[in-house]
Protein backbone atom coordinates (compact mmCIF):
# COMPACT_ATOMS: atom_id res chain seq x y z
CA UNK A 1 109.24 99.82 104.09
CA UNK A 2 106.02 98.11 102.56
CA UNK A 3 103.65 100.49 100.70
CA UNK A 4 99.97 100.72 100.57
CA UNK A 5 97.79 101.42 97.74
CA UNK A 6 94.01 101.32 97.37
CA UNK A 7 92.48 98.85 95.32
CA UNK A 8 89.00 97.87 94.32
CA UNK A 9 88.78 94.19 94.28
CA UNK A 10 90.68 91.24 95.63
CA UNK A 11 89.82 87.42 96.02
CA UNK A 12 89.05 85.47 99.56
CA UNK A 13 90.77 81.76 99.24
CA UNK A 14 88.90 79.26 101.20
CA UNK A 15 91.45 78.45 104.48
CA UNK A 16 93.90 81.08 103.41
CA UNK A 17 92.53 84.26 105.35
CA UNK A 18 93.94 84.84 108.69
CA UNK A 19 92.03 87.78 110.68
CA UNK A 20 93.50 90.05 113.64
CA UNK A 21 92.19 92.57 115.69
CA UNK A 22 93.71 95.86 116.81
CA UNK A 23 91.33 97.92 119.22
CA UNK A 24 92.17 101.73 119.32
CA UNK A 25 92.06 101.70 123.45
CA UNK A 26 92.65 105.33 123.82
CA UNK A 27 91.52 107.93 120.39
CA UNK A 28 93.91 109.24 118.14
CA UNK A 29 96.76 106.54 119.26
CA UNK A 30 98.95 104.65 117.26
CA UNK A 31 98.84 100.68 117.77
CA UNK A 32 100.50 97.62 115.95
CA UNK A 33 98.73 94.44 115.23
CA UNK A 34 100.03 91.66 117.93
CA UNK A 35 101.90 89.54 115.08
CA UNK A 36 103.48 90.98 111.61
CA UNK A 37 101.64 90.67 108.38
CA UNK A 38 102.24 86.84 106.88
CA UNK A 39 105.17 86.66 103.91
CA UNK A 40 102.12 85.26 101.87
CA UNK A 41 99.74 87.87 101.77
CA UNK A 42 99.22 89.67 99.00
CA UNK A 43 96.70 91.79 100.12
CA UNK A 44 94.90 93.15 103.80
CA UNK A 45 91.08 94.21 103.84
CA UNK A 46 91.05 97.06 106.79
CA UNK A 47 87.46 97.26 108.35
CA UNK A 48 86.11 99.04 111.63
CA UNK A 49 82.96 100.69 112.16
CA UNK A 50 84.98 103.97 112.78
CA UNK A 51 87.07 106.10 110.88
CA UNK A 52 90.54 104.68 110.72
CA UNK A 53 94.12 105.66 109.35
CA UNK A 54 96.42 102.80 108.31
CA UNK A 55 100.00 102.01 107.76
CA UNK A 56 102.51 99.38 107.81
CA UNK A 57 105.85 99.25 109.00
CA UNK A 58 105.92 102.46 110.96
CA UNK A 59 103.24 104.37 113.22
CA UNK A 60 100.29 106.26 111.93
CA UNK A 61 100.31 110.16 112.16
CA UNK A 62 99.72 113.27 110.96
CA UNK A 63 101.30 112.44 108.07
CA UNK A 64 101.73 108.73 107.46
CA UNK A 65 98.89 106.16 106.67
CA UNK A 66 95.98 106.08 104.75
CA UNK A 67 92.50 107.05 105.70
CA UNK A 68 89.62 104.07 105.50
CA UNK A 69 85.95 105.17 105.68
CA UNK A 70 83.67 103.87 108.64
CA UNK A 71 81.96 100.84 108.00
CA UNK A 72 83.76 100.43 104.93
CA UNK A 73 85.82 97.40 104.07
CA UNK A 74 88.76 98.53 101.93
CA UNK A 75 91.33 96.22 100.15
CA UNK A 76 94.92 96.72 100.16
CA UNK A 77 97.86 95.12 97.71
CA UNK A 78 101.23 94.79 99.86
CA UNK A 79 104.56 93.90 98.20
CA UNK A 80 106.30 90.84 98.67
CA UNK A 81 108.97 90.98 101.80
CA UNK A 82 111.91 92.55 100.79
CA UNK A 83 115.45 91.64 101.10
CA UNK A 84 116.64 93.17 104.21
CA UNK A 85 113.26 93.75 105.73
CA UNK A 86 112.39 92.74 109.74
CA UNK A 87 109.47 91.56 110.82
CA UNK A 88 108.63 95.64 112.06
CA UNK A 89 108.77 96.19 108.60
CA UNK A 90 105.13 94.17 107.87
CA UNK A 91 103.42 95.14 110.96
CA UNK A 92 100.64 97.11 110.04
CA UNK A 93 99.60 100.12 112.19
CA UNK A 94 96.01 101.74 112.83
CA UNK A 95 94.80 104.78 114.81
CA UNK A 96 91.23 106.09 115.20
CA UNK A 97 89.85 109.32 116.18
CA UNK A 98 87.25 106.82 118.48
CA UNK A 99 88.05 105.39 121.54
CA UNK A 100 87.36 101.88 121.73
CA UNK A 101 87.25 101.09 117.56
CA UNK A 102 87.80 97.89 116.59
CA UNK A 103 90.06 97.62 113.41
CA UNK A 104 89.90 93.93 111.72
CA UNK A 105 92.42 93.20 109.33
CA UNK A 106 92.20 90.16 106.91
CA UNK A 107 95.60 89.08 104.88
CA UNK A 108 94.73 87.42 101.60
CA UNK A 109 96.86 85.50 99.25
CA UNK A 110 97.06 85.05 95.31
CA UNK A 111 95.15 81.67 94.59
């Protein structure tokens, strides 16, 4: 399973930057992004202008995931695919205690 670990800065590359969406239909609900995260990202920025918990490979809860403040764009490092991993493996998750919010995610790569 691919971890998750804050960090505080990370670099945008020009082309490289694919963007999804996942909306939180119904609060405090797990969803996964449409497609898996890309082998070549490096790192995901999480934003939504609600509180959101995060995780990849396996649905949010009580006790998985990782909390990112409303309205605050946070940066993620993810490890390289691993041998033996699926495509489930580097699908990120979200859930939101709001109904309706809007998570974007952003996959970055090294330059």
């Amino acid at each position: 399973m691919s971890s998750i670990d804050q960090i505080t800065a990370g670099k945008l590359i020009k082309g490289n930057t694919p963007s999804v969406s996942i909306t939180c239909a119904v609060a405090s609900t797990d969803y996964a992004a449409a497609a898996f995260m890309p082998d070549s990202a490096r790192y995901v920025i999480v934003s939504c202008a609600a509180a959101v918990v995060v995780s990849i490979g396996e649905a949010t809860s009580a006790t998985v995931g990782v909390g990112v403040t409303a309205g605050v764009a946070t940066t993620f490092p993810v490890r390289l695919r691993q041998p033996g991993e699926t495509d489930a493996d580097r699908t990120l998750h979200a859930q939101s205690p709001t109904a309706g919010a809007v998570v974007r995610l952003t996959y970055m790569t090294d330059a």
